[in-house]
Protein backbone atom coordinates (compact mmCIF):
# COMPACT_ATOMS: atom_id res chain seq x y z
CA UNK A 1 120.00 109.55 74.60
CA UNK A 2 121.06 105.72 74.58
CA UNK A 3 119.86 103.20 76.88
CA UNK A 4 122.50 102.06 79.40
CA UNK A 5 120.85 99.01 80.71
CA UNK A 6 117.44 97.37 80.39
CA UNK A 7 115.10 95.21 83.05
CA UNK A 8 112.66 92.43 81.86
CA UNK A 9 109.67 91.02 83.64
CA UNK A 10 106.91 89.05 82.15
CA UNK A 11 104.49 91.14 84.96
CA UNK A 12 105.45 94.88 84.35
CA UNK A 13 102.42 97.29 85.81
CA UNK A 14 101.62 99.74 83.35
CA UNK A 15 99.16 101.97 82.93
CA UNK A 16 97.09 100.35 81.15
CA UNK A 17 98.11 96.79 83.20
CA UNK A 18 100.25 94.11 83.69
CA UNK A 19 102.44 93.44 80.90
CA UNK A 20 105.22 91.32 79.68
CA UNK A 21 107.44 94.29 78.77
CA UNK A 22 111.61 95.38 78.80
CA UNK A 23 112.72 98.71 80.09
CA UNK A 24 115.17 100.46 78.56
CA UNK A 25 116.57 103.13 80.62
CA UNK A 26 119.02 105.44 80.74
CA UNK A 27 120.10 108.65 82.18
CA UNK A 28 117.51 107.99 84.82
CA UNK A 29 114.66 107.65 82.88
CA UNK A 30 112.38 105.06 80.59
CA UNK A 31 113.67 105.39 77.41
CA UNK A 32 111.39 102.72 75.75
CA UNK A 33 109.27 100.05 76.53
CA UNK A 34 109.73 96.87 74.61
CA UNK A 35 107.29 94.00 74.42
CA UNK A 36 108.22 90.75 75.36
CA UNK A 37 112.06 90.36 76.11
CA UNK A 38 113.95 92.57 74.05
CA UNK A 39 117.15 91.15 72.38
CA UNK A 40 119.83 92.98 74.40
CA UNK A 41 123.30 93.04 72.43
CA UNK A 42 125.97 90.97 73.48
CA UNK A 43 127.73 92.52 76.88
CA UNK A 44 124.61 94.79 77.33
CA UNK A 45 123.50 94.99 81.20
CA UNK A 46 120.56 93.00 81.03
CA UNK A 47 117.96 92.43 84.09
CA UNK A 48 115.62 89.77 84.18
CA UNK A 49 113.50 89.70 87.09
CA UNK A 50 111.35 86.62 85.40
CA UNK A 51 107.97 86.40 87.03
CA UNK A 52 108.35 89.04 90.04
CA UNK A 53 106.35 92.38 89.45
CA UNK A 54 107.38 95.29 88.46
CA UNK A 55 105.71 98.47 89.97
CA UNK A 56 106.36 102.24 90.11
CA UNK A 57 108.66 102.87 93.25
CA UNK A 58 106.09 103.88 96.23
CA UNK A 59 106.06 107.43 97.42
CA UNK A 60 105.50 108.38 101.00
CA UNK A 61 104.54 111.79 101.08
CA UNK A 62 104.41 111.41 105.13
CA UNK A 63 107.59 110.86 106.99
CA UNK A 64 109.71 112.23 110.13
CA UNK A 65 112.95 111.72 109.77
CA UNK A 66 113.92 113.58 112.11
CA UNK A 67 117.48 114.93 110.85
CA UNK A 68 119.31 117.45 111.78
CA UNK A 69 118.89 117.78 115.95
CA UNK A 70 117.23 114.34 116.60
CA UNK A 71 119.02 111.90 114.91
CA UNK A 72 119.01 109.92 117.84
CA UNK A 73 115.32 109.14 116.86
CA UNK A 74 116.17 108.41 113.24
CA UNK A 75 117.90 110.12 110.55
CA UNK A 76 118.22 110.10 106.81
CA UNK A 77 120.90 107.65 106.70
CA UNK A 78 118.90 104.12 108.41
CA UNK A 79 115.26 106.12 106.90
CA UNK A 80 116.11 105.91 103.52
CA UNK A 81 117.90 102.26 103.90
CA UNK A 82 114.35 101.54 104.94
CA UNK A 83 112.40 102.94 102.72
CA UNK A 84 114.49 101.64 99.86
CA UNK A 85 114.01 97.91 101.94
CA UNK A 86 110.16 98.33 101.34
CA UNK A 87 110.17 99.55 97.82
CA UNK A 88 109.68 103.42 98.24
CA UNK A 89 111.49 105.37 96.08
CA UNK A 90 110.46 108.93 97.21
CA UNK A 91 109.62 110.06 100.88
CA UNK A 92 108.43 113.97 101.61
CA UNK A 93 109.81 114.86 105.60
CA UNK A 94 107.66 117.01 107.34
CA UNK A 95 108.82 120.01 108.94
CA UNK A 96 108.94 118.29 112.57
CA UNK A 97 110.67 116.57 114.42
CA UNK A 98 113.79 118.01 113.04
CA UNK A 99 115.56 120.88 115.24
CA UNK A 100 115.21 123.13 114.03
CA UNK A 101 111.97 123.18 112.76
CA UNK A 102 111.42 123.51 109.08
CA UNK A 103 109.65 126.91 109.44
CA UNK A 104 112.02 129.13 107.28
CA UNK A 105 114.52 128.85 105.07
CA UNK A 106 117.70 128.67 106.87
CA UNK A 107 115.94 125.94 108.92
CA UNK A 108 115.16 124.36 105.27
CA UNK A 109 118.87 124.39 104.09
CA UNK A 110 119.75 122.97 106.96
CA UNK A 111 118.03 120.03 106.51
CA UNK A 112 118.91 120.06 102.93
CA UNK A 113 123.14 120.06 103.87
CA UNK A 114 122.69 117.61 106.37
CA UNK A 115 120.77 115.00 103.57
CA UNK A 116 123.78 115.46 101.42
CA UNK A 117 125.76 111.96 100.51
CA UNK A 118 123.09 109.70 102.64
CA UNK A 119 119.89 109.91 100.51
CA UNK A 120 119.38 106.13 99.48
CA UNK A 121 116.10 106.93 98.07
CA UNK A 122 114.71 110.39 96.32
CA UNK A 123 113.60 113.57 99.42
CA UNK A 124 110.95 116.07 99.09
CA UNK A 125 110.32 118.71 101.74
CA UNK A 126 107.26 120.33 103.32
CA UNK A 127 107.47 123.97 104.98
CA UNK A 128 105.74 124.20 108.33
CA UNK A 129 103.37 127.01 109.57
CA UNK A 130 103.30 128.15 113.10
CA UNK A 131 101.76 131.39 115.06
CA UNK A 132 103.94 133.91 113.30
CA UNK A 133 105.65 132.59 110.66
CA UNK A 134 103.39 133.81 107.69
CA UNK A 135 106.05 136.02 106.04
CA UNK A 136 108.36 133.18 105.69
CA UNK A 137 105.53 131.39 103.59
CA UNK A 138 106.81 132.58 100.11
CA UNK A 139 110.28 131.95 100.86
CA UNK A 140 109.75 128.79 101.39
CA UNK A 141 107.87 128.11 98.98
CA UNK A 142 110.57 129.28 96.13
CA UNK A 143 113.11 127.64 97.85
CA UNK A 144 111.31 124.75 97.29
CA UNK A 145 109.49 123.18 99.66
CA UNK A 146 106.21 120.76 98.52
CA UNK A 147 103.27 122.24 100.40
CA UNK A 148 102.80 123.29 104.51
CA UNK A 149 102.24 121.54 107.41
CA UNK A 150 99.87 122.89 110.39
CA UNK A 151 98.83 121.39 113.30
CA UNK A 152 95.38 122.10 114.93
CA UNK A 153 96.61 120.43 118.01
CA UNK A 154 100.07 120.05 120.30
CA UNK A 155 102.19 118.46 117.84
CA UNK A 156 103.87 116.82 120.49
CA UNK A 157 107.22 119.13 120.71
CA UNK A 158 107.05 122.86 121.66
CA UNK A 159 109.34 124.41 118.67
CA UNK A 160 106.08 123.30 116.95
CA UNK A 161 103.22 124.83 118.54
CA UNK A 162 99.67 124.84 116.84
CA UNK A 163 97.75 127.18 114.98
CA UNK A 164 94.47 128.32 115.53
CA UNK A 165 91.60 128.11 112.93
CA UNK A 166 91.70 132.46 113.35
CA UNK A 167 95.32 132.56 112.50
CA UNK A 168 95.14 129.62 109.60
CA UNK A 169 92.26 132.28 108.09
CA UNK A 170 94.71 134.87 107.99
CA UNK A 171 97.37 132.37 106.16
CA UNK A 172 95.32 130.64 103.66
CA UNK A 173 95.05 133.53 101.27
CA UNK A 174 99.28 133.14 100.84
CA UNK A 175 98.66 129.30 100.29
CA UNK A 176 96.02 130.06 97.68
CA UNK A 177 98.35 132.35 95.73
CA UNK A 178 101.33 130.10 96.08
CA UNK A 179 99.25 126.95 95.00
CA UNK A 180 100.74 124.53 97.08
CA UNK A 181 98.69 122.25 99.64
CA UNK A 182 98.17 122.83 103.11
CA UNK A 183 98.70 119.89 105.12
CA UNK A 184 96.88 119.53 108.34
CA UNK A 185 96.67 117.39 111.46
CA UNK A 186 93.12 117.35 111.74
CA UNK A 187 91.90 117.36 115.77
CA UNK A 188 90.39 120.42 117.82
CA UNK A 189 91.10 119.03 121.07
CA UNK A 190 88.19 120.27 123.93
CA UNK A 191 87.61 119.35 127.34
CA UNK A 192 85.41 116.03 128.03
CA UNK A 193 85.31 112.83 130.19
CA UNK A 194 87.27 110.98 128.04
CA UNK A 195 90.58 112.50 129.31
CA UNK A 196 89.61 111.96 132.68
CA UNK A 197 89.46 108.19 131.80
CA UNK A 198 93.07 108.43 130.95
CA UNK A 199 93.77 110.06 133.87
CA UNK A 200 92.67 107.37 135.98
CA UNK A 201 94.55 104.31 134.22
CA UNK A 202 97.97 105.12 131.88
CA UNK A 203 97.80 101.61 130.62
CA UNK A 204 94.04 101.01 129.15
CA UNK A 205 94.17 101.26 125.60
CA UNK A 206 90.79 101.98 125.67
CA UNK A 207 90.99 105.12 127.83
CA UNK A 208 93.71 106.31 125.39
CA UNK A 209 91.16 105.93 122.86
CA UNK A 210 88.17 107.49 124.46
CA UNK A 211 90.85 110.78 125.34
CA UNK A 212 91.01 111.66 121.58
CA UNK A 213 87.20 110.59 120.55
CA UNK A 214 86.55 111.01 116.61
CA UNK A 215 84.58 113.85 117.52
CA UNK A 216 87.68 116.00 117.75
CA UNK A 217 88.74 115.05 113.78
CA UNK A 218 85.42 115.74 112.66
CA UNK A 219 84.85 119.11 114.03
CA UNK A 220 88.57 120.16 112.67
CA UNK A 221 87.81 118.45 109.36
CA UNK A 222 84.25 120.25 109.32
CA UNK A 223 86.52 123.66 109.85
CA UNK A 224 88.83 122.47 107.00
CA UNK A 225 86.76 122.52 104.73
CA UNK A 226 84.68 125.55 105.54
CA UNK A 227 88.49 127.00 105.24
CA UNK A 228 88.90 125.34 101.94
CA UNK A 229 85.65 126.59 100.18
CA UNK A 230 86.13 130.13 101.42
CA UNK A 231 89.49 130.87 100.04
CA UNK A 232 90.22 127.95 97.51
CA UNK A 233 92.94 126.94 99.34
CA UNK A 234 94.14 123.56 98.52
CA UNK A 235 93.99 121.49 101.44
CA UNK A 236 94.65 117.94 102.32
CA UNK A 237 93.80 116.12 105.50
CA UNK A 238 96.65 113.94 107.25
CA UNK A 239 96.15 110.72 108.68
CA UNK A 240 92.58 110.60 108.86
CA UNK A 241 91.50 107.77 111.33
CA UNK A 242 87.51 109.01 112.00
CA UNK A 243 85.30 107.47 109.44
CA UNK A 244 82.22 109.74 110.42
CA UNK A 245 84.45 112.49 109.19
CA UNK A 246 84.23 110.14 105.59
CA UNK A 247 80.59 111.88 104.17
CA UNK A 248 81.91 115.72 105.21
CA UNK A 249 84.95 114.83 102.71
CA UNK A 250 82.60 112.84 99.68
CA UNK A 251 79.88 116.28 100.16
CA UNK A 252 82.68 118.38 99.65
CA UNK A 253 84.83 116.74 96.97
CA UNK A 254 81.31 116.55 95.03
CA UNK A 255 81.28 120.78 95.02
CA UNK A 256 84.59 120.56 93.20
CA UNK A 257 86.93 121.82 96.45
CA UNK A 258 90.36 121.45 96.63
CA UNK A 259 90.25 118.72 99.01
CA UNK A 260 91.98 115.26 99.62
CA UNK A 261 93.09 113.18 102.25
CA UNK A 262 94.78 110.49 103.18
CA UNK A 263 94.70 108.00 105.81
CA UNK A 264 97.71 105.01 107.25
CA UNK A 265 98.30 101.25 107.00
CA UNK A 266 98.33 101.21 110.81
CA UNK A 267 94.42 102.23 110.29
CA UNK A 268 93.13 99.56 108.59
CA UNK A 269 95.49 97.14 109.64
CA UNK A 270 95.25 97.36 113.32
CA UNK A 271 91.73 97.43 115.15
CA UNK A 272 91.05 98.76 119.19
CA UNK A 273 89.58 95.67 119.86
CA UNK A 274 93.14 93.62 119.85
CA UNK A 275 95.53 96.17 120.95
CA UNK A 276 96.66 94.70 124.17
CA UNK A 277 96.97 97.34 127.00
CA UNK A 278 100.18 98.96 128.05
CA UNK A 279 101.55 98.46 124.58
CA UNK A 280 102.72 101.80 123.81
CA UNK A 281 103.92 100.84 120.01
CA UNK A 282 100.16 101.38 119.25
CA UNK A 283 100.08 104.37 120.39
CA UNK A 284 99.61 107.33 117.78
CA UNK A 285 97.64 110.56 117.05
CA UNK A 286 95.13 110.67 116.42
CA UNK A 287 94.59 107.29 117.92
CA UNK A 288 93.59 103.35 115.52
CA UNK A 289 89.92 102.79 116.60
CA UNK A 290 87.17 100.27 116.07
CA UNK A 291 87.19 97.64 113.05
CA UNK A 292 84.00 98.56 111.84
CA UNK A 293 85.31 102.19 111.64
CA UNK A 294 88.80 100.86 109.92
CA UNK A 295 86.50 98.66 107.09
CA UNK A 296 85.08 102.22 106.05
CA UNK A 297 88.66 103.77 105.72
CA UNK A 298 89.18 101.09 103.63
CA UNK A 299 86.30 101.16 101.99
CA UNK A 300 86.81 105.18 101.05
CA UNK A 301 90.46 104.27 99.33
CA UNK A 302 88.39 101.51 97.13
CA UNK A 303 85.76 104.59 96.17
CA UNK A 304 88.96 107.49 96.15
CA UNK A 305 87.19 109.48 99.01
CA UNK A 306 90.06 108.94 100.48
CA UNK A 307 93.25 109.32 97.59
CA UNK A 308 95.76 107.63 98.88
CA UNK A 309 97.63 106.03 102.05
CA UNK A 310 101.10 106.78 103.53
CA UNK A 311 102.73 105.74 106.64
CA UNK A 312 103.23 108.45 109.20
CA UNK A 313 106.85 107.18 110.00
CA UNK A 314 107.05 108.79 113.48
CA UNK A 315 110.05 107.01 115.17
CA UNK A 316 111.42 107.04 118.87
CA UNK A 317 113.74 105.95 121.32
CA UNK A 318 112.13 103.33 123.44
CA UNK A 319 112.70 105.10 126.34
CA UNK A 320 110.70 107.87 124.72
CA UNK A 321 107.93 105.12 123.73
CA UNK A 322 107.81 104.13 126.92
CA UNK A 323 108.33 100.52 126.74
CA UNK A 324 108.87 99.41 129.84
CA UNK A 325 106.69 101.44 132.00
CA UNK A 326 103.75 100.85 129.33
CA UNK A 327 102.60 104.34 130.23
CA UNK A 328 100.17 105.24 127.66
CA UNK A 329 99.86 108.87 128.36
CA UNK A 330 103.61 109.80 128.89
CA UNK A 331 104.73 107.07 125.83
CA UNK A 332 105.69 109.01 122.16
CA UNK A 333 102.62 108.67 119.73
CA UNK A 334 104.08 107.71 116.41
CA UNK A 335 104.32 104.56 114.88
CA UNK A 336 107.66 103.44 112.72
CA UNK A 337 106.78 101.11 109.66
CA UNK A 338 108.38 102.58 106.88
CA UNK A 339 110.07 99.48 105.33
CA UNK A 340 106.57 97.16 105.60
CA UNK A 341 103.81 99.47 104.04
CA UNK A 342 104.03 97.76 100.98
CA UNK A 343 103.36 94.06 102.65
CA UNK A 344 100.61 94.82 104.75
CA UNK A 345 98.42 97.13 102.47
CA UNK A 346 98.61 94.35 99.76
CA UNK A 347 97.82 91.71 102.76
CA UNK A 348 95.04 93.76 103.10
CA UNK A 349 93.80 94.35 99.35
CA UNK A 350 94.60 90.47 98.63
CA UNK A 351 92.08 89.60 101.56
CA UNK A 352 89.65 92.05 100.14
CA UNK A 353 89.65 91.67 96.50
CA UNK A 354 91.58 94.61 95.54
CA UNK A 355 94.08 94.32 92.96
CA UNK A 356 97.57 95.26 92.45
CA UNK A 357 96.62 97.83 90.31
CA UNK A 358 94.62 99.24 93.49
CA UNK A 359 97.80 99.42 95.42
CA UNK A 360 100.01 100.64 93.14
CA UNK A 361 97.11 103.92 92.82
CA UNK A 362 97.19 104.19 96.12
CA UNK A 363 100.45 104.14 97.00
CA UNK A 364 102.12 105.77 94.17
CA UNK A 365 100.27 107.39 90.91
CA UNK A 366 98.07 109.58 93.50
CA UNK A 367 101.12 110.60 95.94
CA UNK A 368 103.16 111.63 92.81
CA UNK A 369 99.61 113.80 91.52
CA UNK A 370 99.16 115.02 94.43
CA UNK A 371 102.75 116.05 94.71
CA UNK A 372 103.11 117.43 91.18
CA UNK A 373 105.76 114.82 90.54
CA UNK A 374 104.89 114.46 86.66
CA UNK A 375 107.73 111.86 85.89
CA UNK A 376 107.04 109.75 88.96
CA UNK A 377 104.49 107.34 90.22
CA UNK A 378 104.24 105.76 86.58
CA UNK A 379 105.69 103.40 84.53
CA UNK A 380 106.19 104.88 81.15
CA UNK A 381 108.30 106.82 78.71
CA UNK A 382 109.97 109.50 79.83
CA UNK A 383 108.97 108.90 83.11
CA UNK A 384 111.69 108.51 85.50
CA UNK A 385 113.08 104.79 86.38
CA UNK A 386 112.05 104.59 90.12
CA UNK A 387 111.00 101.27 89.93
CA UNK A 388 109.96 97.92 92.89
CA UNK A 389 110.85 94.78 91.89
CA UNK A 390 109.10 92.11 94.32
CA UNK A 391 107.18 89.05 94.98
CA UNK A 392 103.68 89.80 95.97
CA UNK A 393 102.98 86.14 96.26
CA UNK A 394 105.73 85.34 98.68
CA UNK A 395 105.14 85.71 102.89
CA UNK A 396 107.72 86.82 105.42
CA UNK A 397 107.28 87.50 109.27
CA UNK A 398 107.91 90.54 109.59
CA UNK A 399 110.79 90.33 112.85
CA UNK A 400 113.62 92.78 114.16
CA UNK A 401 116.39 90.90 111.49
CA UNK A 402 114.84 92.39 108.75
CA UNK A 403 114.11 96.29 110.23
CA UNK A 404 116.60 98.96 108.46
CA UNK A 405 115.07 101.79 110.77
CA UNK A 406 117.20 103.08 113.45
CA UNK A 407 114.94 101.50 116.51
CA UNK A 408 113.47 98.47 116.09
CA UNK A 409 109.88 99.02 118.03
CA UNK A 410 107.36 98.52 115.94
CA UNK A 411 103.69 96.89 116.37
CA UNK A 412 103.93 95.19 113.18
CA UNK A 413 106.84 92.80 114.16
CA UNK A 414 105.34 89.14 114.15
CA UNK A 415 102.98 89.88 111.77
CA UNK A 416 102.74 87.59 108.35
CA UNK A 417 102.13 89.50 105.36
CA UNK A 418 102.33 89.12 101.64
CA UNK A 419 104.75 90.46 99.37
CA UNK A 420 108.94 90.17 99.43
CA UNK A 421 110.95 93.23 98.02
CA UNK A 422 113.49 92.25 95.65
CA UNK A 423 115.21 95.29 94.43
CA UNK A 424 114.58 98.67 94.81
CA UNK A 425 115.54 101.09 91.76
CA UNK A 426 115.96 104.90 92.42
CA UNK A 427 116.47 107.53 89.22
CA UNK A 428 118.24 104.33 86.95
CA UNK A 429 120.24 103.04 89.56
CA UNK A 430 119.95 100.10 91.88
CA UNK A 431 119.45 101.10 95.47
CA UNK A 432 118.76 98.09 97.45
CA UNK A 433 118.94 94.60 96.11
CA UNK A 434 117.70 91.42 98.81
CA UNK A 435 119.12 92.53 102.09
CA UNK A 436 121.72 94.87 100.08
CA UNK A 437 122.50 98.31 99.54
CA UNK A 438 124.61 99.87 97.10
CA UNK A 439 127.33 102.00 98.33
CA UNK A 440 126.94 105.09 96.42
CA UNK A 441 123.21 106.33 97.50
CA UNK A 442 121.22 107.35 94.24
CA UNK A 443 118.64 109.43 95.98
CA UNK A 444 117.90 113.07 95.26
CA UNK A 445 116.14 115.83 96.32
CA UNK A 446 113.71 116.89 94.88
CA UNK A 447 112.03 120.81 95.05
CA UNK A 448 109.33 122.26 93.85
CA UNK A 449 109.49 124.53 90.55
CA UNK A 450 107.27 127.18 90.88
């Protein structure tokens, strides 16, 4: 195989660090890695990105994108334009809040025919369970799909319903045998006062808060595992935002389980204490708490308890957010941020010390592990060229100019973070190049071999 084209940077992340290295590529893939810059023969294509960075493209193994049956919310066409904005290379859609519902396999293709010819960046797919659907399990699962979603709660729409801990019992021998991950939203909701403080006042942030107390992760996350150490089943926890749930996770990860878990930039980022009230673009489940709380989040991604963090793209009209009205119990919970995870994580880790190195673990090398993406989340031969070129250095407000996603609420805008995308390279080819896109999309989807 000959190389078609080749990209120099004096700052390529490698494995083993950051490197002044040329990529040669071709067919997709890292053909060779050359020190220094290579001597390119005359009319080769030749890249130099100088002193920008060049990283594995970021994989967000948590995304709604909401195509086919709500593309009025988003849709693979402005997601993927996003994603490719903010250096991701790979997103996985759960099963919701696409109609239908990704709980069998015609639901599946569906999805599938209506990505064709808009994929900007590369698509994985989970399966969903729901009461009921436990013989469509193996389908799915040949036809492709990454792992299963379950909710332990409303998910929010009713073609989605929740499962009970009994039912999930009587499921997790199938996920055992077909090895791949069950993904769970992780809160057992139960009557207290909390949700009589919302109630009384739509618009306190704070009673929002106190109606899904921590308490309700930890007892699902204490059930979770219980699951996971009876039958083996590999299971990862969503979104976590309840530290106390943190030394459950470490005890069991130190018996060897099959457990992981992730948490969101919109965690650590955010804190209770400054989210203003009636400001439904905070709002999400389960709900951003206390700083001292977020500081051990990030704390557990510096000592892998927790293995990696994604967004939880959840997108909505603003009339479905609520905007105007401020009405923190009726407004959508999902917050859209797709394009700027890779800013404010690395404001975050520059604040605290952690290095790039850090972030590109986080936010690559463990989503493409945990995915069983071999030939992604790495920069080396024979892995494939999904590739972020960008300035980490450089600071941008982040404003409604510069969002790709289909509505442009989100409670990042005005913020000031770190770190400018460049270009954005997907399987070889250049996807998104400084407010650009290229017109043929080089995404592709991407299924499971079993």
């Amino acid at each position: 195989m000959e190389a078609e084209k080749a990209i120099h940077s004096k700052r390529v992340l490698l494995p083993d660090g950051i490197r002044d290295v040329t990529l040669l590529i071709g067919n997709g893939t890292i053909l060779s890695i050359e020190p220094g810059k290579w001597s390119a023969p005359k009319g080769f294509p030749f890249i130099e990105a100088g002193e920008s960075l060049i990283m594995p493209g970021l994989i967000d193994s948590h995304v709604h994108i909401n195509e086919p049956g709500r593309t009025d919310w988003e849709g693979f066409e402005s997601m993927t334009k996003a994603a490719a904005a903010g250096g991701i290379t790979t997103l996985v859609d759960m099963p919701l809040n696409s109609s239908p519902v990704t709980t069998n396999t015609k639901a599946l293709q569906a999805k599938l025919d209506a990505a064709q010819g808009k994929l900007m960046v590369n698509l994985g797919c989970y399966g969903g369970i729901v009461p009921g659907n436990s013989d469509q399990l193996e389908a799915l699962a040949k036809a492709g799909v990454l792992g299963f979603k379950v909710f332990l709660t409303h998910s929010g729409i009713d073609e989605f319903p929740e499962t009970s801990m009994k039912e999930l019992d009587r499921v997790a021998p199938i996920l055992a045998k077909l090895g791949l991950p069950l993904l769970a939203h992780a809160e057992l909701d139960n009557s207290h006062p909390g949700q009589a403080e919302l109630e009384d006042d739509h618009y306190s942030y704070n009673a929002y808060l106190h109606s899904r107390p921590n308490t309700w992760e930890d007892e699902a996350v204490r059930q979770l595992i219980a699951l996971c150490e009876k039958h083996k089943v590999r299971t990862h926890i969503v979104h976590l935002s309840s530290a106390s749930a943190l030394p459950m996770i470490r005890e069991a990860r130190a018996k060897g389980l099959p457990l992981t878990a992730e948490t969101c930039p919109h965690y650590v980022y955010f804190s209770s204490e400054k989210i203003p009230d009636a400001d439904t673009r905070f709002k999400c489940a389960p709900p951003i708490r206390d700083a001292a709380n977020n500081q051990l989040l990030w704390d557990a991604l510096t000592d892998h308890t927790l293995d990696f963090i994604v967004t939880d793209h959840s997108p909505a009209p603003p009339e479905t957010k609520e905007l105007d009205s401020g009405d923190l119990k009726a407004a959508w919970g999902g917050i859209a941020s797709i394009q700027f995870s890779l800013p404010v994580v690395w404001t975050l880790a520059k604040q605290r010390k952690n290095t790039l190195e850090e972030v590109a673990a986080w936010m690559s090398t463990r989503v493409a592990d945990f995915l069983g993406l071999p030939k992604k989340g790495r920069i080396q031969v024979g892995a494939d060229a999904d590739l972020v070129i960008w300035s980490p250095d450089k600071k941008m407000k982040i404003n409604r100019n510069n969002i790709q996603f289909r509505h442009k609420v989100t409670p990042y805008e005005g913020e000031m973070v770190f770190g400018v995308v460049e270009q954005t390279w997907v399987n070889g080819e250049l996807a998104y190049d400084r407010g650009g896109f290229v017109s043929s999309p080089p995404g592709k989807i991407l299924l499971h071999q079993a």
